[in-house]
Protein backbone atom coordinates (compact mmCIF):
# COMPACT_ATOMS: atom_id res chain seq x y z
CA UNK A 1 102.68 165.52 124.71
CA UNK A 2 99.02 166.82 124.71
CA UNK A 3 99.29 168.86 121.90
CA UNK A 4 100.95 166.03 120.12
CA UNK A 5 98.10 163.66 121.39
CA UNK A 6 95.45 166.08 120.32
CA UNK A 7 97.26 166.06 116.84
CA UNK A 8 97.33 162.47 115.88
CA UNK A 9 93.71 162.15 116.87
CA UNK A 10 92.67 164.93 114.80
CA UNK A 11 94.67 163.34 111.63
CA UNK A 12 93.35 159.82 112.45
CA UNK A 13 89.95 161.25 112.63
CA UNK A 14 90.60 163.09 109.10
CA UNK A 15 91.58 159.91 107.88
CA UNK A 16 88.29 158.32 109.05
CA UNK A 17 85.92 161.18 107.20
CA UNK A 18 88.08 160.82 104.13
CA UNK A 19 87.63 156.98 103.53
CA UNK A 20 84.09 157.09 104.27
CA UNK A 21 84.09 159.71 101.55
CA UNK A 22 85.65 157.45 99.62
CA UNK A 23 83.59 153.96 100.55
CA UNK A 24 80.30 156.17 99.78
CA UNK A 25 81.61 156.90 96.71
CA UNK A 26 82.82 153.90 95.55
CA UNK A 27 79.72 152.51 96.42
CA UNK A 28 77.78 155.09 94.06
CA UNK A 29 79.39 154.39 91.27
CA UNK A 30 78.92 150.35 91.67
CA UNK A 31 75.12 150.90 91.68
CA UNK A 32 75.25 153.02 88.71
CA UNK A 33 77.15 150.38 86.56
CA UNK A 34 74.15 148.18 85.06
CA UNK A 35 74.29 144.83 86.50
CA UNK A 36 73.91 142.06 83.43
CA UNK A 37 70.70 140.21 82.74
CA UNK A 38 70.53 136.95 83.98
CA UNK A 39 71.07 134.62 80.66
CA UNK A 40 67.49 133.32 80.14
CA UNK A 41 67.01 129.38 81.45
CA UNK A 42 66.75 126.95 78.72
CA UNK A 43 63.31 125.41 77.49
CA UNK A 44 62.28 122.17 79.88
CA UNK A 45 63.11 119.33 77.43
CA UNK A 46 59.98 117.39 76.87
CA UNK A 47 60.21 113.74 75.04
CA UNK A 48 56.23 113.66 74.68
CA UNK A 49 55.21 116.46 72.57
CA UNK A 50 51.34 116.76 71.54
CA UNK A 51 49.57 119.93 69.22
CA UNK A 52 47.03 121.03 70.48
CA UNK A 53 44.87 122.87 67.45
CA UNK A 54 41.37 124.64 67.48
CA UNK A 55 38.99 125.44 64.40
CA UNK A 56 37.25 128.33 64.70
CA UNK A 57 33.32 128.04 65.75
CA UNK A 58 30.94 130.20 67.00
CA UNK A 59 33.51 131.92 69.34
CA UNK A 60 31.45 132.11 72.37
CA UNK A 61 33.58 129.97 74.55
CA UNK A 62 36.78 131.48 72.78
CA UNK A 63 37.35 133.91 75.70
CA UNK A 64 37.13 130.85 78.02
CA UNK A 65 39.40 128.83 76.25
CA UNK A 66 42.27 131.50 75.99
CA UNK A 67 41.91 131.63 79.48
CA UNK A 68 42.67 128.28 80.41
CA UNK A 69 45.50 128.01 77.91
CA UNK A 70 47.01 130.97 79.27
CA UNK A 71 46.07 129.45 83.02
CA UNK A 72 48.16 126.23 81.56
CA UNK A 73 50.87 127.93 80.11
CA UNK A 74 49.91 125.70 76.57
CA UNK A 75 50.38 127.27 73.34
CA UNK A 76 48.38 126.28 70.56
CA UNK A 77 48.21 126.66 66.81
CA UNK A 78 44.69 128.05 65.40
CA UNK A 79 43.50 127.52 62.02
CA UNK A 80 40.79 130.34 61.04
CA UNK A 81 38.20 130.68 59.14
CA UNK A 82 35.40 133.51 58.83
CA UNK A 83 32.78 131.54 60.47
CA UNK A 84 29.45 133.10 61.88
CA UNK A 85 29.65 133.87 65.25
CA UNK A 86 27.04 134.22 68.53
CA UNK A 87 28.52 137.89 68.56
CA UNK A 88 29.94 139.84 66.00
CA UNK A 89 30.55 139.86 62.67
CA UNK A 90 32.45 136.59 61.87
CA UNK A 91 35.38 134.90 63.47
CA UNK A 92 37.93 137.13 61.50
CA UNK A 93 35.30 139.98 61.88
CA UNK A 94 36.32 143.74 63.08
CA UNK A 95 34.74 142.70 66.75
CA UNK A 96 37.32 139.69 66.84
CA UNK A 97 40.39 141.37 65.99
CA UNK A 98 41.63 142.39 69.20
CA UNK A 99 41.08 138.57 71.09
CA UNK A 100 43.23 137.22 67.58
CA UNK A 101 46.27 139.83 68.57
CA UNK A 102 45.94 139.15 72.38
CA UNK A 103 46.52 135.31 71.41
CA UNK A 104 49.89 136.22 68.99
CA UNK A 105 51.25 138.20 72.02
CA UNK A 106 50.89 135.13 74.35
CA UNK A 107 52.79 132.97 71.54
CA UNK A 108 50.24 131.21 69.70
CA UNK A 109 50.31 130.19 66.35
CA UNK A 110 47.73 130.70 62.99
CA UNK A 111 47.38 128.92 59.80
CA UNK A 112 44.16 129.08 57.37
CA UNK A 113 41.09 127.32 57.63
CA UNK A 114 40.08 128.53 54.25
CA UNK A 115 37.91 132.05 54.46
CA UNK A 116 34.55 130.67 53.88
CA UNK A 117 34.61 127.40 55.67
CA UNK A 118 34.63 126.08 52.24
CA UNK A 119 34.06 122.21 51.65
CA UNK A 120 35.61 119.80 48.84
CA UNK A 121 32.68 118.41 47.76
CA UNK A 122 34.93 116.50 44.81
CA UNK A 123 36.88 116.61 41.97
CA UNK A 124 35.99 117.54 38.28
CA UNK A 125 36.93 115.53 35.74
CA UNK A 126 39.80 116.64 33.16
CA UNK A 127 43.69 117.77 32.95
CA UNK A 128 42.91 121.07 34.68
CA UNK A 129 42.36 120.60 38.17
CA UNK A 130 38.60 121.88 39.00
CA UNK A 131 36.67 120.90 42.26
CA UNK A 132 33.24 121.16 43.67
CA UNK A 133 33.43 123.35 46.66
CA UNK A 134 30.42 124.20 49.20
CA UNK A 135 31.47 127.52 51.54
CA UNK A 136 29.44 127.32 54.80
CA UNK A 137 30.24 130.70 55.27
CA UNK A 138 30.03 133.96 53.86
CA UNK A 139 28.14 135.49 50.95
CA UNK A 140 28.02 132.03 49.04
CA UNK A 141 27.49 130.21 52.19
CA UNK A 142 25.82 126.23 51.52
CA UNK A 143 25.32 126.69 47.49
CA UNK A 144 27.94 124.51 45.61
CA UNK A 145 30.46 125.93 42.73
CA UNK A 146 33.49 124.97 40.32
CA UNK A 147 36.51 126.53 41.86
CA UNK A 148 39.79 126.15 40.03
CA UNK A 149 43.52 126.08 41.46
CA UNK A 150 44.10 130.01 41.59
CA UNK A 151 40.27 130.62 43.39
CA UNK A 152 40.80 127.96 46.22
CA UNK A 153 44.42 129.35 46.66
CA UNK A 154 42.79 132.62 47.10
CA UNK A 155 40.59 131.72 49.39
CA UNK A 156 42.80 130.14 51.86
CA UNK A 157 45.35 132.88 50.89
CA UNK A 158 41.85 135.55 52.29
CA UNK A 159 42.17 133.84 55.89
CA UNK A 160 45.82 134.36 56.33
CA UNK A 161 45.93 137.38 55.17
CA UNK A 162 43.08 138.79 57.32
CA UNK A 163 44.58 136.69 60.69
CA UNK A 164 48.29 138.66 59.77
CA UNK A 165 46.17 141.78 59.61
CA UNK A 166 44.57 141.51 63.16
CA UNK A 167 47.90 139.57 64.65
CA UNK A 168 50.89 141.50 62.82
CA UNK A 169 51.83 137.87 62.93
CA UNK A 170 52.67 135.99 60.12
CA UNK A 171 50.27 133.03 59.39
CA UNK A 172 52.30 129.88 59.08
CA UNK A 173 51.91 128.15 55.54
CA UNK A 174 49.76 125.17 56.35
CA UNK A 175 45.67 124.84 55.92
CA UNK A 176 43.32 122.78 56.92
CA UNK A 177 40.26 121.99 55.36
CA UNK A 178 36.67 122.52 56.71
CA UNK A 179 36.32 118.74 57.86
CA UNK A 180 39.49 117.52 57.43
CA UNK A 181 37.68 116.84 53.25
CA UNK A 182 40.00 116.74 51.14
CA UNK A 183 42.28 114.43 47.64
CA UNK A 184 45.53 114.63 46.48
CA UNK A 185 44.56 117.02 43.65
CA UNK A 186 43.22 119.25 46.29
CA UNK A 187 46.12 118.83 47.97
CA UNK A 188 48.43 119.10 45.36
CA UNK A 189 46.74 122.32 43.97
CA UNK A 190 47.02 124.27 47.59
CA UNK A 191 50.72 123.28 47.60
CA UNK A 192 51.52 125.01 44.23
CA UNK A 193 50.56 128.05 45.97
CA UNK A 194 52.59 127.19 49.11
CA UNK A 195 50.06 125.56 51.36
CA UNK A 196 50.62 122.19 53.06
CA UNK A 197 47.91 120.56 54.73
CA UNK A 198 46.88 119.57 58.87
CA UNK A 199 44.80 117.13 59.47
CA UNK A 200 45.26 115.20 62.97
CA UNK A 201 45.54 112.15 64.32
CA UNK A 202 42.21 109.34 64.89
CA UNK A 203 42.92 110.00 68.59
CA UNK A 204 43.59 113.40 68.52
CA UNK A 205 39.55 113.92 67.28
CA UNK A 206 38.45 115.10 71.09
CA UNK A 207 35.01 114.73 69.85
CA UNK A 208 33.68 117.97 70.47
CA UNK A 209 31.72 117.89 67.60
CA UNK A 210 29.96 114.93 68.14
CA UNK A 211 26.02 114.97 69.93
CA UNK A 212 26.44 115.25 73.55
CA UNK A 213 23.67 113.13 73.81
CA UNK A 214 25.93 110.03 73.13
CA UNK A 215 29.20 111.15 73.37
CA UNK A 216 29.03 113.03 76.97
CA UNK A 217 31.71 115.28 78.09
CA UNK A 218 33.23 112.61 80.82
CA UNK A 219 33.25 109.88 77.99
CA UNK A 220 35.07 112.43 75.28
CA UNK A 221 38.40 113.31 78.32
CA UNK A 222 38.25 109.60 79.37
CA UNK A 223 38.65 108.40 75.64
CA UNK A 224 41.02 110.69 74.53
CA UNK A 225 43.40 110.45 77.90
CA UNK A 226 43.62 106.81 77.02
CA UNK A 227 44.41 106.96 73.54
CA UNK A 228 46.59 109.92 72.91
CA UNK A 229 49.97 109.36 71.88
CA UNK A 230 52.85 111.42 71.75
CA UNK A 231 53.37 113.41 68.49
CA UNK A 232 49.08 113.70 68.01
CA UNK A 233 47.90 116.08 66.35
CA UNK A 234 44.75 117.06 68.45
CA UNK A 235 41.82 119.07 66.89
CA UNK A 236 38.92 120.94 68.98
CA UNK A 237 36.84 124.00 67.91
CA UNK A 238 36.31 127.53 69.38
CA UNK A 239 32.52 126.83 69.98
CA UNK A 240 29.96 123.99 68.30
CA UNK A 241 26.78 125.18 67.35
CA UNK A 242 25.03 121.57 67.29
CA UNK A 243 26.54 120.80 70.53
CA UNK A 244 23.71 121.09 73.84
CA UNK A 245 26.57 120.00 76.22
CA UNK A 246 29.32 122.60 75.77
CA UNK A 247 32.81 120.29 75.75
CA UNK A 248 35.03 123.11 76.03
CA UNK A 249 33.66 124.20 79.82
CA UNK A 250 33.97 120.96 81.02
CA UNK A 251 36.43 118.90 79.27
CA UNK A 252 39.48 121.30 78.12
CA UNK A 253 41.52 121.65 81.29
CA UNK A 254 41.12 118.68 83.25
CA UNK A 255 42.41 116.90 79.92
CA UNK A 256 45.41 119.01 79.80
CA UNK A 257 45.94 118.55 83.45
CA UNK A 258 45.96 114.83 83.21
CA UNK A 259 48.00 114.65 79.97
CA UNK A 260 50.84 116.86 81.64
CA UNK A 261 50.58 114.61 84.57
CA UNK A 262 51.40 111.74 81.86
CA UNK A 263 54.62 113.52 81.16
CA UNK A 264 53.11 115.08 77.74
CA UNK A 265 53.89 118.99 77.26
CA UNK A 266 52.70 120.81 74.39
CA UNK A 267 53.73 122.65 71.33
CA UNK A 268 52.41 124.54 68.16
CA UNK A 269 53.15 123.30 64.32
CA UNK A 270 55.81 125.31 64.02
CA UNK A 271 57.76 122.49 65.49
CA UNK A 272 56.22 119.32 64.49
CA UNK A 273 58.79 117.53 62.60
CA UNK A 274 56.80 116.83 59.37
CA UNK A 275 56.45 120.63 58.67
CA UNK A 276 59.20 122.02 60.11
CA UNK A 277 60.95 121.64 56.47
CA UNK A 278 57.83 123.07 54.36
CA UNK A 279 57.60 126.14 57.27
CA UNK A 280 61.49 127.15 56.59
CA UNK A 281 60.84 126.62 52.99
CA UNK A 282 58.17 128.92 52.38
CA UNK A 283 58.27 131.77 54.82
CA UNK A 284 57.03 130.70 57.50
């Protein structure tokens, strides 16, 4: 009886070691099988979309305001042109190039503010379209010329091209014109080369380049969180030179703060209904 005893404890503890073995193993081989992603949560649905755009400008509070849209979790669509700058050499300059990419990784969006800042001053008379142009940038910068069709193109053509260099992003297909300046044969000559144009909406001006004198920062976010609408185009710069009372500093988060906590969330162009159509069509 003893020696059978002593037997079916040694085969019950044989049986033990063997299926911990086995547990150990099976165990092993569950962590090694890759576990699926979680599917990715779908975009909050927001029925109060606003744009949110900047101009380029003297760039010095450009580091300050990719911080706070990055802080805010708001992505924006920036139209570029090559501007002089506090530092550097231009706003599409070599000393830029690496703030530009930083904003395409976070999901930003660019589009052309023709190269040289370069105003419709009017157009010229005859079947050709011609039009008086003043750059307030570059080489040419504040002197007046005749540009045609195919040199305007060009020049808004320079700005993309330059912001797809720095971004490996590709520029979406829309302009807008140093002051919002522009007539439908302007506008009819940049679409022939696959431009459409941005302007914004009368409340979506934020005012930032207007004298802080009389238009103070506290009047500018009070105004335009009263008067903004859903689907506005807003407009803003990346720096002012005229302007003694930065508005970027003061004025930029607190307004998106209190127009998210008016149930607005924002987007870039890409989705604004009256160019989603021209984007798909031309490449964008």
């Amino acid at each position: 009886m003893q020696v059978v005893n002593k037997l079916k404890w040694r085969w019950g503890a044989w049986l033990l070691a063997v299926g911990a073995v086995c547990a150990a193993h099976a165990a092993r081989l569950e962590s090694d099988v890759p576990t699926k992603p979680a599917a990715p949560s779908a975009p909050a649905r927001c029925d109060k979309p606003l744009y949110l755009t900047f101009d380029t400008g003297h760039m010095a509070v450009a580091p300050l305001i990719a911080d706070v849209l990055k802080r805010q979790q708001v992505r924006v669509t920036f139209f570029a042109a090559n501007e002089p700058t506090q530092t550097g050499d231009g706003s599409l300059g070599r000393m830029w190039s690496s703030w530009w990419k930083a904003r395409a990784a976070e999901g930003h969006e660019f589009a052309s503010h023709t190269y040289d800042h370069a105003y419709w001053r009017g157009d010229l008379p005859g079947v050709v379209p011609k039009f008086r142009i003043r750059p307030s940038a570059g080489a040419l910068a504040n002197r007046e010329f005749t540009w045609d069709t195919a040199t305007y193109c060009a020049n808004i053509a320079q700005a993309a091209e330059r912001l797809q260099d720095f971004t490996g992003k590709k520029p979406l297909p829309l302009f807008r014109a140093p002051g919002g300046k522009t007539s439908p044969k302007l506008l009819a000559a940049a679409q022939s080369c696959g431009y459409a144009h941005v302007g914004w909406a009368p409340a979506g001006f934020l005012g930032d380049e207007l004298p802080s004198e009389t238009y103070p920062n506290a009047m500018l976010l009070d105004k335009a969180l009263k008067s903004i609408r859903t689907g506005d185009i807003l407009v803003a710069h990346l720096g002012i030179w005229s302007r003694q009372d930065p508005w970027a500093p003061a004025v930029l988060e607190p307004l998106i703060v209190g127009l998210k906590e008016r149930g607005f969330c924002f987007d870039t162009l890409r989705n604004h209904p009256d160019y989603q159509g021209w984007i798909a069509a031309h490449g964008g």
